[in-house]
PDB file of N, CA and C in Angstrom:
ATOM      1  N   UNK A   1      93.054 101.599 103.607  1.00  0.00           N
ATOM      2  CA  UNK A   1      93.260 101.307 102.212  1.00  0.00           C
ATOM      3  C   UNK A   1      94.576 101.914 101.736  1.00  0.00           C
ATOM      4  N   UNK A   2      94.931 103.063 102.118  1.00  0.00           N
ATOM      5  CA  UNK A   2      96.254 104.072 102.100  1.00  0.00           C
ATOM      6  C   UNK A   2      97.229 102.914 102.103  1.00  0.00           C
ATOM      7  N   UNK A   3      97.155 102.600 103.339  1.00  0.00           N
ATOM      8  CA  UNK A   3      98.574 101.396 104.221  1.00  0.00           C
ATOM      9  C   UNK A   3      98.635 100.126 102.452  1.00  0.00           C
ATOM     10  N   UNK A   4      97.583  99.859 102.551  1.00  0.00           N
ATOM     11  CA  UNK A   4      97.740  98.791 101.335  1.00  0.00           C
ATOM     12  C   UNK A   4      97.906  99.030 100.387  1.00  0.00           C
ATOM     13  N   UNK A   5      97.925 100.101  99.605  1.00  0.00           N
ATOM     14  CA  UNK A   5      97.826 100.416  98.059  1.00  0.00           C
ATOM     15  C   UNK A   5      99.288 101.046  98.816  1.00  0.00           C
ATOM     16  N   UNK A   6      99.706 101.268  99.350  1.00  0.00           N
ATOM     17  CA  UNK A   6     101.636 102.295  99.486  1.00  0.00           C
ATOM     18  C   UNK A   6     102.091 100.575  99.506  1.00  0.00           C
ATOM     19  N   UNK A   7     101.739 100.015 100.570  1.00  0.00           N
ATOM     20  CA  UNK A   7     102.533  98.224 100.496  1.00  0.00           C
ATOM     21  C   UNK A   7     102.968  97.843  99.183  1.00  0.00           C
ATOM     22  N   UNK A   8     101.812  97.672  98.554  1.00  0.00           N
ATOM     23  CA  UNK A   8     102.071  97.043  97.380  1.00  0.00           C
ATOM     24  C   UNK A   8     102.922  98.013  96.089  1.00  0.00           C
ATOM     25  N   UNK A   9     102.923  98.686  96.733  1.00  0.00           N
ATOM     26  CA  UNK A   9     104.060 100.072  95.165  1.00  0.00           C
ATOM     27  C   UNK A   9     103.154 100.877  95.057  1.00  0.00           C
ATOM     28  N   UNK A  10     102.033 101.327  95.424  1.00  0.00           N
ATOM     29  CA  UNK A  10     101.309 102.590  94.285  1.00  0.00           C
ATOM     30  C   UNK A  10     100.919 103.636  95.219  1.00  0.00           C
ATOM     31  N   UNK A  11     100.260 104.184  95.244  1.00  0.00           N
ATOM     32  CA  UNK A  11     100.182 105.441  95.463  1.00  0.00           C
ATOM     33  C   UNK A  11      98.581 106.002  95.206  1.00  0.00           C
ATOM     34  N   UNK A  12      97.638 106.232  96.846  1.00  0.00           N
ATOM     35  CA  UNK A  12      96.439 106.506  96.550  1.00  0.00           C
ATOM     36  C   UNK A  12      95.905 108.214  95.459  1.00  0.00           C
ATOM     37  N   UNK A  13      97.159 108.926  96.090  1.00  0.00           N
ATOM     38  CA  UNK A  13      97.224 110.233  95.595  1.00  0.00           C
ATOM     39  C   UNK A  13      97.121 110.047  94.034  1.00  0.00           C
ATOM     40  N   UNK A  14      97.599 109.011  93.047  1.00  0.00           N
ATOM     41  CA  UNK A  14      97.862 108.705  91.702  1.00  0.00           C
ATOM     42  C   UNK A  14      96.012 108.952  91.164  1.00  0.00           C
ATOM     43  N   UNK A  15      95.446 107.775  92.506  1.00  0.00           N
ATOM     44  CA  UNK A  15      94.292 107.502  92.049  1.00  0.00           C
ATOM     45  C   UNK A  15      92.983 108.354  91.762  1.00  0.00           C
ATOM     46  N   UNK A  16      93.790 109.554  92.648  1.00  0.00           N
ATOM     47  CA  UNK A  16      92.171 110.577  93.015  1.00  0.00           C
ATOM     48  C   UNK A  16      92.230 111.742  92.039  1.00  0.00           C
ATOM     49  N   UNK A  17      91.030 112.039  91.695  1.00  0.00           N
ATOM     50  CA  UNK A  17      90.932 112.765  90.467  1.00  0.00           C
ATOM     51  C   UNK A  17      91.422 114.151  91.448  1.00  0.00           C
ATOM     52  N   UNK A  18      90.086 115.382  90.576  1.00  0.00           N
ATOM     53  CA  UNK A  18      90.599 116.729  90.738  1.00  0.00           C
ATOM     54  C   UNK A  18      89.796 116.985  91.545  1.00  0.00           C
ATOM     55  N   UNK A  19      88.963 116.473  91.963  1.00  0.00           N
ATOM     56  CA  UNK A  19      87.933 116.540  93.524  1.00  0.00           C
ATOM     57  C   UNK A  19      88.602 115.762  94.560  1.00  0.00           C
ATOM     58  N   UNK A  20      89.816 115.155  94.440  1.00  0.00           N
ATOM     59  CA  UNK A  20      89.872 114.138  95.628  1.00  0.00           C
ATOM     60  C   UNK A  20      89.329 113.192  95.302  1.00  0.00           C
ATOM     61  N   UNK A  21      88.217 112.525  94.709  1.00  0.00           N
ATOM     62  CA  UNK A  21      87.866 111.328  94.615  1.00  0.00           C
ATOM     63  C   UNK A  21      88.344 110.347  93.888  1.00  0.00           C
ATOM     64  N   UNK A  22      88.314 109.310  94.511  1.00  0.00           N
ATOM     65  CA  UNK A  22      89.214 108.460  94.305  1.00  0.00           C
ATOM     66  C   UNK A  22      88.401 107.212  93.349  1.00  0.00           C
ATOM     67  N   UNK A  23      88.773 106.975  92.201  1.00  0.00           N
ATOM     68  CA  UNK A  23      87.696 105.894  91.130  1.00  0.00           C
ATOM     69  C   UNK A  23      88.423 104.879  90.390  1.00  0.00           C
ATOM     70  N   UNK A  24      87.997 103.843  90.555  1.00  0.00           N
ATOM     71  CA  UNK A  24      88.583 102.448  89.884  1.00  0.00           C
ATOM     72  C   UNK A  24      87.963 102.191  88.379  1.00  0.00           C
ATOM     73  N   UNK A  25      88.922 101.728  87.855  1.00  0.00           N
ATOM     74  CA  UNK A  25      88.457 101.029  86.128  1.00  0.00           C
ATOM     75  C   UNK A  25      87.412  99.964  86.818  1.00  0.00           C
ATOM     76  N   UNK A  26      86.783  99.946  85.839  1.00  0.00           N
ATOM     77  CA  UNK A  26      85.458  98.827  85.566  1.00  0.00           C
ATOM     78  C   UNK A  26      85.875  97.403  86.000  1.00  0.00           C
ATOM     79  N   UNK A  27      87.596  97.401  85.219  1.00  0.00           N
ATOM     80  CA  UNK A  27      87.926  95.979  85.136  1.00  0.00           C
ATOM     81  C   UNK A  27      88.839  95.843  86.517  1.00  0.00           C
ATOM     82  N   UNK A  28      88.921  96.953  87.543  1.00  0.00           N
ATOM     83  CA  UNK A  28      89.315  96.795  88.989  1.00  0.00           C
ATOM     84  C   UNK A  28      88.463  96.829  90.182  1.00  0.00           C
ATOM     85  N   UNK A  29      87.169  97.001  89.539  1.00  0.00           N
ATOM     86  CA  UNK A  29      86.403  97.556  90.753  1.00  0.00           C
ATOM     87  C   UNK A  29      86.104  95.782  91.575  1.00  0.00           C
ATOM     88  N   UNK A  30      85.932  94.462  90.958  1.00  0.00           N
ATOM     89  CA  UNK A  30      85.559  93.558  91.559  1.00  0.00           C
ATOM     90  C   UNK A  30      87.195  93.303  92.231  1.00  0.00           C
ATOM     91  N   UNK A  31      88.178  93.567  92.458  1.00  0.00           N
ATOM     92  CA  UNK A  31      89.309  93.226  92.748  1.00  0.00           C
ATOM     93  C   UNK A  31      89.410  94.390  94.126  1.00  0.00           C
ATOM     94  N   UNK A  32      89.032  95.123  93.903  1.00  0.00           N
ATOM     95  CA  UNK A  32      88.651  96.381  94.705  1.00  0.00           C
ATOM     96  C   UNK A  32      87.537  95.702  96.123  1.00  0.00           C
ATOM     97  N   UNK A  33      86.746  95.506  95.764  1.00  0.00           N
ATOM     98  CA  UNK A  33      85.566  95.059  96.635  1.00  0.00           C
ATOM     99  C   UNK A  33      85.992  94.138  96.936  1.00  0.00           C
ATOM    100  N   UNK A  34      86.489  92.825  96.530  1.00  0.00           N
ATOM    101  CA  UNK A  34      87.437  92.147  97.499  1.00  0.00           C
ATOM    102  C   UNK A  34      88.033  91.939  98.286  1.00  0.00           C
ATOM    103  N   UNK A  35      89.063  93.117  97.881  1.00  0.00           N
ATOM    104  CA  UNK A  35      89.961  93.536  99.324  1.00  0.00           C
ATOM    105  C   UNK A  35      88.755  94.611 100.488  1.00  0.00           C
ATOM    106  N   UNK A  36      87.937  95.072 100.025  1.00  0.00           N
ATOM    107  CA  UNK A  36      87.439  95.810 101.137  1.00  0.00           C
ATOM    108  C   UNK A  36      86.292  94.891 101.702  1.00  0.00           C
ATOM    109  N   UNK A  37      85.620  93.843 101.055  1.00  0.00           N
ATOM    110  CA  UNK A  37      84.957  92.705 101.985  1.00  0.00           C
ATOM    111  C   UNK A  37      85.887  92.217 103.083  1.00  0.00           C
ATOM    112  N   UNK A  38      87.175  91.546 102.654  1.00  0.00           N
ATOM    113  CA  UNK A  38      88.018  91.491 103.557  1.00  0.00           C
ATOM    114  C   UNK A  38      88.228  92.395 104.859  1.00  0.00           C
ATOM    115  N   UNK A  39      88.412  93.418 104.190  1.00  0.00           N
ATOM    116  CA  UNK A  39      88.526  94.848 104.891  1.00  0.00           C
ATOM    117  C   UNK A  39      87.247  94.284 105.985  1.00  0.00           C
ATOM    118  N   UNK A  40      86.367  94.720 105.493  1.00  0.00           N
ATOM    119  CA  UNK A  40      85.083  94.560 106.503  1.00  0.00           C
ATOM    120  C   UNK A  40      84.791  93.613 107.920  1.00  0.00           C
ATOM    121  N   UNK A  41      85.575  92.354 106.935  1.00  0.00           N
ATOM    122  CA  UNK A  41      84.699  91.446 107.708  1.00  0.00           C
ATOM    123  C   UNK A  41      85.991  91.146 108.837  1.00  0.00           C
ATOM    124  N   UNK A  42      87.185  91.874 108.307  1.00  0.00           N
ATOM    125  CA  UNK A  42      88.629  91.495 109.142  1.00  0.00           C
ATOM    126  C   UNK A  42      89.322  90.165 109.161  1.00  0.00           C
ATOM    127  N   UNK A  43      88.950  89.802 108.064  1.00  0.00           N
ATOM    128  CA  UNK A  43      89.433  88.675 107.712  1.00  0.00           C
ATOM    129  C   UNK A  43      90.561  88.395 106.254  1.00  0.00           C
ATOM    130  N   UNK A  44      91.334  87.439 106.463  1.00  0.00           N
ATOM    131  CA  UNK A  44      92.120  87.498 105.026  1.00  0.00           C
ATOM    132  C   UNK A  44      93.196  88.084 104.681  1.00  0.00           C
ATOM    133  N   UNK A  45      93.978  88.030 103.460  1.00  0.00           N
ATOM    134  CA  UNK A  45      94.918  88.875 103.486  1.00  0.00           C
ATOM    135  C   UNK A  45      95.125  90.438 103.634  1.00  0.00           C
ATOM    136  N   UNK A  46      93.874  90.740 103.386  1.00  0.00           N
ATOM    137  CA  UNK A  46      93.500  92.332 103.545  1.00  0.00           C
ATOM    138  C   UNK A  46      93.779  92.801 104.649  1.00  0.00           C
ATOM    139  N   UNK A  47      92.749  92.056 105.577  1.00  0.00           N
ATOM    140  CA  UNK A  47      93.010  92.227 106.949  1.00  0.00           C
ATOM    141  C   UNK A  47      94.452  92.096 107.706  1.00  0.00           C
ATOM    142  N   UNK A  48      95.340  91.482 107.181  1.00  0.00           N
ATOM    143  CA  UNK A  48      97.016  91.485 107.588  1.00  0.00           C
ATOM    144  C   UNK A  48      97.508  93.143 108.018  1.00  0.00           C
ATOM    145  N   UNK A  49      97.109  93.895 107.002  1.00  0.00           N
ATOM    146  CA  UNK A  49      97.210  95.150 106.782  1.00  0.00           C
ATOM    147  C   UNK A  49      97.337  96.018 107.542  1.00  0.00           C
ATOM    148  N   UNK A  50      95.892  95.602 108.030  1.00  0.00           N
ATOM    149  CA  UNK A  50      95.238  96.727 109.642  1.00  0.00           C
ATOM    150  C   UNK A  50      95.598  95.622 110.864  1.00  0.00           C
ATOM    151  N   UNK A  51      95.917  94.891 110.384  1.00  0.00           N
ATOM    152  CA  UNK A  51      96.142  94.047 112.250  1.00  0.00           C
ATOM    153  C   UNK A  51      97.676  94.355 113.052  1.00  0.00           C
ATOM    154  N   UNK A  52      97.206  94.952 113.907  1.00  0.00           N
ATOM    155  CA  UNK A  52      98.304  95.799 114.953  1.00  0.00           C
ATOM    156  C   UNK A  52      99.198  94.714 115.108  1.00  0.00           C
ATOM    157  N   UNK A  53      98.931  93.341 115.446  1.00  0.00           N
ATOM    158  CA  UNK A  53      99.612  92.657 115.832  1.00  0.00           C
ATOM    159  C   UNK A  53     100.394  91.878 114.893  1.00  0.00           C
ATOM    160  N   UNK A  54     100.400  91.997 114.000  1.00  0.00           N
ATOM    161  CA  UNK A  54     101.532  91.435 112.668  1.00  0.00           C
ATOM    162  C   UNK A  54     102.027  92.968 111.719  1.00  0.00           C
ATOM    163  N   UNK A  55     103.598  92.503 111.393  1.00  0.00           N
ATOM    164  CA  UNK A  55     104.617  93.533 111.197  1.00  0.00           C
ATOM    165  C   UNK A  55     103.971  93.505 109.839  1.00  0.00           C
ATOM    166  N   UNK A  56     104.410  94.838 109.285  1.00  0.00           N
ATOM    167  CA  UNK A  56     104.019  95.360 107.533  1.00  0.00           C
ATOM    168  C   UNK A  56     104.761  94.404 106.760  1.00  0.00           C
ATOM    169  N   UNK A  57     105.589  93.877 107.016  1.00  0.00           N
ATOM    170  CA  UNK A  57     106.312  92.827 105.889  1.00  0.00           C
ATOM    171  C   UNK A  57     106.218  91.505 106.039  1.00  0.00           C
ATOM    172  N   UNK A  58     105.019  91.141 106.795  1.00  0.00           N
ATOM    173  CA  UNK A  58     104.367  89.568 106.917  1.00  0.00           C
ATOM    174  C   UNK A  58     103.232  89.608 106.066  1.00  0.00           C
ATOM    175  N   UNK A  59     102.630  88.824 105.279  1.00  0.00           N
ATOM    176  CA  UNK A  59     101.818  88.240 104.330  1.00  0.00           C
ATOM    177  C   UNK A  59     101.133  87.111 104.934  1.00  0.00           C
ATOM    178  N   UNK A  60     102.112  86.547 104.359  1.00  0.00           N
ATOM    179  CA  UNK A  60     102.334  84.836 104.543  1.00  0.00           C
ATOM    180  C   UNK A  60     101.356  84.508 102.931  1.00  0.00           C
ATOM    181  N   UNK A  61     101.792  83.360 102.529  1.00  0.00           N
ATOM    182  CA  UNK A  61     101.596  82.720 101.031  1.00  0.00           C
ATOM    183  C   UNK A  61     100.574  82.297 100.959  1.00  0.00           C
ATOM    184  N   UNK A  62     100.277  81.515 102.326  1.00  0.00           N
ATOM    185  CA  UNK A  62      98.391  80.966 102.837  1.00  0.00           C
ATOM    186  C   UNK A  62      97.579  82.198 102.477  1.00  0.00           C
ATOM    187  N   UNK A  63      97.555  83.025 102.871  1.00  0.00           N
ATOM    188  CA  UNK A  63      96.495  84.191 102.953  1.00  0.00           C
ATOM    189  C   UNK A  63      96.811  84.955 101.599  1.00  0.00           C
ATOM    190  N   UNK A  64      97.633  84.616 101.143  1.00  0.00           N
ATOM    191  CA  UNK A  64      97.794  85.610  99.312  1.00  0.00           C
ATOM    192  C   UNK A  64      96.746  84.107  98.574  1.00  0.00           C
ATOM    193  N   UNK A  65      97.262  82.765  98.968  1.00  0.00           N
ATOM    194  CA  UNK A  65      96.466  81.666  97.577  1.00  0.00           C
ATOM    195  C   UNK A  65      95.432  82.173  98.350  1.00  0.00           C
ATOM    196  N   UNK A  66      94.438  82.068  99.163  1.00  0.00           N
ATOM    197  CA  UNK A  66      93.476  81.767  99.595  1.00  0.00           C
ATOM    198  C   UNK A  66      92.537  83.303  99.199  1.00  0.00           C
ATOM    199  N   UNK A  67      93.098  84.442  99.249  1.00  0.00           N
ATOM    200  CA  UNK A  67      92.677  85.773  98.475  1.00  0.00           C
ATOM    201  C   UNK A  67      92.381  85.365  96.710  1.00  0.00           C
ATOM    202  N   UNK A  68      93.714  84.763  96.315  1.00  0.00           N
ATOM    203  CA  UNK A  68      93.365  84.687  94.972  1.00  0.00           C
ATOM    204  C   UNK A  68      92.686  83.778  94.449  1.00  0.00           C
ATOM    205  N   UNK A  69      92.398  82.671  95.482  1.00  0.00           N
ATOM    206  CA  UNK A  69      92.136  81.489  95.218  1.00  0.00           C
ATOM    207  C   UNK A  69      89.859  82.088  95.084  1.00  0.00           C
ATOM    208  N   UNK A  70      89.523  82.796  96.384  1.00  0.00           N
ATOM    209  CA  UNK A  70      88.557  83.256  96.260  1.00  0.00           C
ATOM    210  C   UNK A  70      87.697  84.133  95.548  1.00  0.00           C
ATOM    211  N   UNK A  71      88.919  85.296  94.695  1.00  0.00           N
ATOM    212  CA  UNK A  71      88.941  86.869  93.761  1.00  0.00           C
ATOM    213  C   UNK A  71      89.012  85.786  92.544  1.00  0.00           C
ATOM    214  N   UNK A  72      89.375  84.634  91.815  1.00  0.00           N
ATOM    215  CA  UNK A  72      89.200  83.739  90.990  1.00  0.00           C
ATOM    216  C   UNK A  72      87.973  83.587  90.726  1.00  0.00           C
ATOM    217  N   UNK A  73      87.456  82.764  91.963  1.00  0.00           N
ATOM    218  CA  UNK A  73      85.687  82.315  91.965  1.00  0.00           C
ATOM    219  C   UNK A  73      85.002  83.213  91.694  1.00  0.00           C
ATOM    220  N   UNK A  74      85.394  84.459  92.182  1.00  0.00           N
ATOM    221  CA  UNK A  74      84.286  85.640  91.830  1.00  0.00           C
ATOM    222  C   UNK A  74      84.467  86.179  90.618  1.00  0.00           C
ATOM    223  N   UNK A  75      85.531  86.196  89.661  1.00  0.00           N
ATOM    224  CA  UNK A  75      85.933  86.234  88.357  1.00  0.00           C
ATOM    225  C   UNK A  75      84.981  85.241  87.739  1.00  0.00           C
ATOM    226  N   UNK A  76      85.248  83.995  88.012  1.00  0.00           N
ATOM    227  CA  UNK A  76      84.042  82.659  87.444  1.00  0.00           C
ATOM    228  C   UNK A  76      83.146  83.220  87.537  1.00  0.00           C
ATOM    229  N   UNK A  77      82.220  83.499  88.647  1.00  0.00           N
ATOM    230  CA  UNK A  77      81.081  83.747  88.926  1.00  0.00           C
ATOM    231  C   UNK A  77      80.180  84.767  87.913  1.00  0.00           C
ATOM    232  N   UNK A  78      81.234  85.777  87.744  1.00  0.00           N
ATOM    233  CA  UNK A  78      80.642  86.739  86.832  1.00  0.00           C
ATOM    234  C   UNK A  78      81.093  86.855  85.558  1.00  0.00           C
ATOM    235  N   UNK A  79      81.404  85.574  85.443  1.00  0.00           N
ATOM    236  CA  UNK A  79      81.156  85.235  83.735  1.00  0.00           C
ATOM    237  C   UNK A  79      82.720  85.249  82.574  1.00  0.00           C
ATOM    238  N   UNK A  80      83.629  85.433  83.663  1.00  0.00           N
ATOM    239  CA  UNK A  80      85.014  86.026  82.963  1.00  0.00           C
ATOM    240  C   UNK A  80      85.746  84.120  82.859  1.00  0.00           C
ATOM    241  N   UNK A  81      86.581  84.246  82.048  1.00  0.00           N
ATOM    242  CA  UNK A  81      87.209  83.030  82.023  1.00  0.00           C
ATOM    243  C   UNK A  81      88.807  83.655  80.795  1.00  0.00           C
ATOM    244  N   UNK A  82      89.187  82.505  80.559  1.00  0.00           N
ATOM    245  CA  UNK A  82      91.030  82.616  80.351  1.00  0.00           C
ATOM    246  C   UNK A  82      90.780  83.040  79.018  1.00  0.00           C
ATOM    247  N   UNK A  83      89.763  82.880  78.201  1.00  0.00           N
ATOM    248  CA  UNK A  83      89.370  83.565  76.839  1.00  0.00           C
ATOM    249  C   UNK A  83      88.925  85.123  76.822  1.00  0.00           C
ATOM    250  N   UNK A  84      88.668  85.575  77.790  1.00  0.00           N
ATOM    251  CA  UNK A  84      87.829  86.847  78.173  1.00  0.00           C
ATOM    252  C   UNK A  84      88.332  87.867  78.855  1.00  0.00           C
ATOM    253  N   UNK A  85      89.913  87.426  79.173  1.00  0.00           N
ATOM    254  CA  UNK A  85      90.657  88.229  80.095  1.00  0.00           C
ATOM    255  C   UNK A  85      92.062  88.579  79.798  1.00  0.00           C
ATOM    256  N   UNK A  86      91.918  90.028  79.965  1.00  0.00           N
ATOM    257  CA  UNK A  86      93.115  90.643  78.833  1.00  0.00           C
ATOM    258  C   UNK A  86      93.782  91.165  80.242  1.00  0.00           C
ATOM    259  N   UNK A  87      95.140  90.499  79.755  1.00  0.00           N
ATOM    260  CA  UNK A  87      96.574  90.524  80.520  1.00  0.00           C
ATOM    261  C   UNK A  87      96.887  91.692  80.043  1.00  0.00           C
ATOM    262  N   UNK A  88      96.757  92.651  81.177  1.00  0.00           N
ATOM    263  CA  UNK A  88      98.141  94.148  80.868  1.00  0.00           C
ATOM    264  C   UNK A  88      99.180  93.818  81.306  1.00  0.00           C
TER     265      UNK A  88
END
């Protein structure tokens, strides 16, 4: 998770309180579990991450729509839509 949250700009150390533990907003935690289903199942853009065999600066655009295209549905699913969702 380290490797991916430094990829993208941030910084896990930002995230962890004064115990070390590390806790997501309400409105990140389904965006969170996403990437670590991925994580799990080794599949997806997540999985790019940990796979030995592709360099840290490959993606590819297939595996970003197809992440967002799925983290969408699960947004639908649980009730959120373009009226209900506040852009920071």
């Amino acid at each position: 998770m380290r490797k991916l949250i430094c990829s993208c700009g941030g910084s896990l150390d930002y995230l962890k309180d004064n115990n070390n533990h590390v806790f997501f907003d309400e409105t990140e935690r389904l965006f969170v579990k996403s990437i670590l289903e991925e994580l799990y199942l080794n599949e997806g853009l997540a999985s790019q991450f940990i796979d030995k065999h592709k360099k840290d600066d490959y993606v590819g655009l297939d595996k970003v729509h197809d992440f967002v295209t799925r983290y969408l549905t699960k947004l639908a699913n649980k009730g959120a839509s373009t009226t209900n969702i506040k852009v920071v």
